[in-house]
Protein backbone atom coordinates (compact mmCIF):
# COMPACT_ATOMS: atom_id res chain seq x y z
CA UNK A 1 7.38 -47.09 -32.80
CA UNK A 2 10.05 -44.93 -31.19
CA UNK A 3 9.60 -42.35 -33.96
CA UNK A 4 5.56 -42.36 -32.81
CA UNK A 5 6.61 -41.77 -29.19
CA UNK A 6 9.38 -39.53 -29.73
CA UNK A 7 7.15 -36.93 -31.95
CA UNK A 8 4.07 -37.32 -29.23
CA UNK A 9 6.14 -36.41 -26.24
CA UNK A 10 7.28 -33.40 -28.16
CA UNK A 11 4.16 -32.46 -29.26
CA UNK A 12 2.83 -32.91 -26.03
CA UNK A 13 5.61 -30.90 -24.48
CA UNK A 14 4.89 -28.04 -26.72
CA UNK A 15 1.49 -28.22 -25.53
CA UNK A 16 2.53 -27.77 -22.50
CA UNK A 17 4.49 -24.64 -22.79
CA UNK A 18 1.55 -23.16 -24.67
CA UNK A 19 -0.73 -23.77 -21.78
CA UNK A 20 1.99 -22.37 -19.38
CA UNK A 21 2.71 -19.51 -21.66
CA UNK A 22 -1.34 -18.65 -22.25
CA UNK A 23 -2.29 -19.03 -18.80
CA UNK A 24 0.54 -16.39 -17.65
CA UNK A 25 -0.49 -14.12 -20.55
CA UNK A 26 -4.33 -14.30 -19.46
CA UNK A 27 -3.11 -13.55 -15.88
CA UNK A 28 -2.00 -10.04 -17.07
CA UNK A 29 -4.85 -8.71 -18.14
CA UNK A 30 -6.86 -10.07 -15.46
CA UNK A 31 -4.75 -8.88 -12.54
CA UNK A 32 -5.70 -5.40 -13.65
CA UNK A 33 -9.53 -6.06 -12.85
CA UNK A 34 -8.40 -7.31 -9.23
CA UNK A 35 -9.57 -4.36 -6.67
CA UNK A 36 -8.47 -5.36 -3.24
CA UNK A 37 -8.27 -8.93 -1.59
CA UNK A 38 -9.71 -7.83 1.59
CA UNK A 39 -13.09 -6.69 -0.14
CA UNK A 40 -13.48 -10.44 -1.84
CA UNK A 41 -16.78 -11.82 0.01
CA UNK A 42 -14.37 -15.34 1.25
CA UNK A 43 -11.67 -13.07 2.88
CA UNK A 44 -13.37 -10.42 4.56
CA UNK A 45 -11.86 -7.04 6.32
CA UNK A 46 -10.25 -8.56 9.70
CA UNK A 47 -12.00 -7.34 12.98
CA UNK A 48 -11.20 -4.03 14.46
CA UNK A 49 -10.56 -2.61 10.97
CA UNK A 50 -11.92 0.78 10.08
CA UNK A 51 -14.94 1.10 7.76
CA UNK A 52 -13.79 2.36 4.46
CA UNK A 53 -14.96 5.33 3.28
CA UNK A 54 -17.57 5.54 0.78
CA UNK A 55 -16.18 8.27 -1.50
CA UNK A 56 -12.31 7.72 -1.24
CA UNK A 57 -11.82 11.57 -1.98
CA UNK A 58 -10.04 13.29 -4.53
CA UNK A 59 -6.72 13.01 -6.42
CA UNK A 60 -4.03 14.98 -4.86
CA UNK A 61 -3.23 18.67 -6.75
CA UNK A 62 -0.34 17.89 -8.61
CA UNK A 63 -0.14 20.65 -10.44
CA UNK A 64 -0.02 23.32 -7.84
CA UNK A 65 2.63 25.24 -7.11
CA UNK A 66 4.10 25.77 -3.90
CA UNK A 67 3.75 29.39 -2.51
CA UNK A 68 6.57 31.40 -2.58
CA UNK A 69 9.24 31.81 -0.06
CA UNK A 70 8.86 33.87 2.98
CA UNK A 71 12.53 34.45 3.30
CA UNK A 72 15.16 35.37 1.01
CA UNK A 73 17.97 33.12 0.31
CA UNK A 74 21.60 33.14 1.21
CA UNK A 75 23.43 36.52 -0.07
CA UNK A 76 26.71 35.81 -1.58
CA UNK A 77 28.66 36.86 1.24
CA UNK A 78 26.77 35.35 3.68
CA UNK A 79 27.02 32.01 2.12
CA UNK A 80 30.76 32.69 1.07
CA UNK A 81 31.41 33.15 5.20
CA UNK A 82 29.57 29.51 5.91
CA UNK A 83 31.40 27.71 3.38
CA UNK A 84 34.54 29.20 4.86
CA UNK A 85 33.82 28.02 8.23
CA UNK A 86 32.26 24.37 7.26
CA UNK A 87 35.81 24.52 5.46
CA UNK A 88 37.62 25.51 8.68
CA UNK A 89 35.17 22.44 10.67
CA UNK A 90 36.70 20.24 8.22
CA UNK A 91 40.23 21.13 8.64
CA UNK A 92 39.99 20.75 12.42
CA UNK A 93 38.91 17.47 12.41
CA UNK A 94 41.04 16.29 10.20
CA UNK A 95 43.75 17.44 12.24
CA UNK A 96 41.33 15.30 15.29
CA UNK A 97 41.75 12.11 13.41
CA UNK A 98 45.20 12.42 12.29
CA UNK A 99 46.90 13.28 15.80
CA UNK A 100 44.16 10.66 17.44
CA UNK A 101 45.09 7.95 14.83
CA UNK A 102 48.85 8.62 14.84
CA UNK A 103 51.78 6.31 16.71
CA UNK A 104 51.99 7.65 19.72
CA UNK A 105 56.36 7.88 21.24
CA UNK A 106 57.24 5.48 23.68
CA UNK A 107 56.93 6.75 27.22
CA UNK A 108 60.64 5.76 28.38
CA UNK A 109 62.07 7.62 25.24
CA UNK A 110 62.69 10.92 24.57
């Protein structure tokens, strides 16, 4: 009798599983039919909201490409002379934080 029982629970388990397993596969394919939850006729568009347009316009141009610069870019020397002085910035503070962060001599001794 145990047998009987023991093979019906797992058969019945299985089951299961393939009802849990088929009912998240149908999901999938559904989900992509879905449009929008606020244009289901039980939910509604919430007062106050803004009428949707009717044509919702076109794709963006991906393809474009951007006009060209109006300016030229850095000349070497020009950008050799910035990285100097963003170099010189760094130094500087550097030399900030390490005097700032440093023990400072006791004021009685000298």
């Amino acid at each position: 009798m145990r047998i009987i029982e023991r093979r019906f629970a797992d058969s019945f388990r299985r089951s299961k599983v393939w009802l849990v397993a088929g009912a998240i596969l149908a999901t999938i394919p559904l989900s992509g039919c879905s449009t929008s939850v606020a244009d289901l006729p039980i939910v509604g568009v919430p007062e106050g909201a803004p009428k949707r347009p009717k044509d919702p316009g076109a794709f963006p141009a991906v393809h474009d490409v951007p006009a060209p610069r109006g300016d030229a870019a850095l000349d070497p020397a020009e950008q050799v002379r910035i990285e100097s002085e963003l170099a010189a910035a760094r130094d500087r503070q550097a030399g900030a934080a390490a005097a700032a962060s440093a023990p400072s001599a006791p004021a009685g001794k000298k």
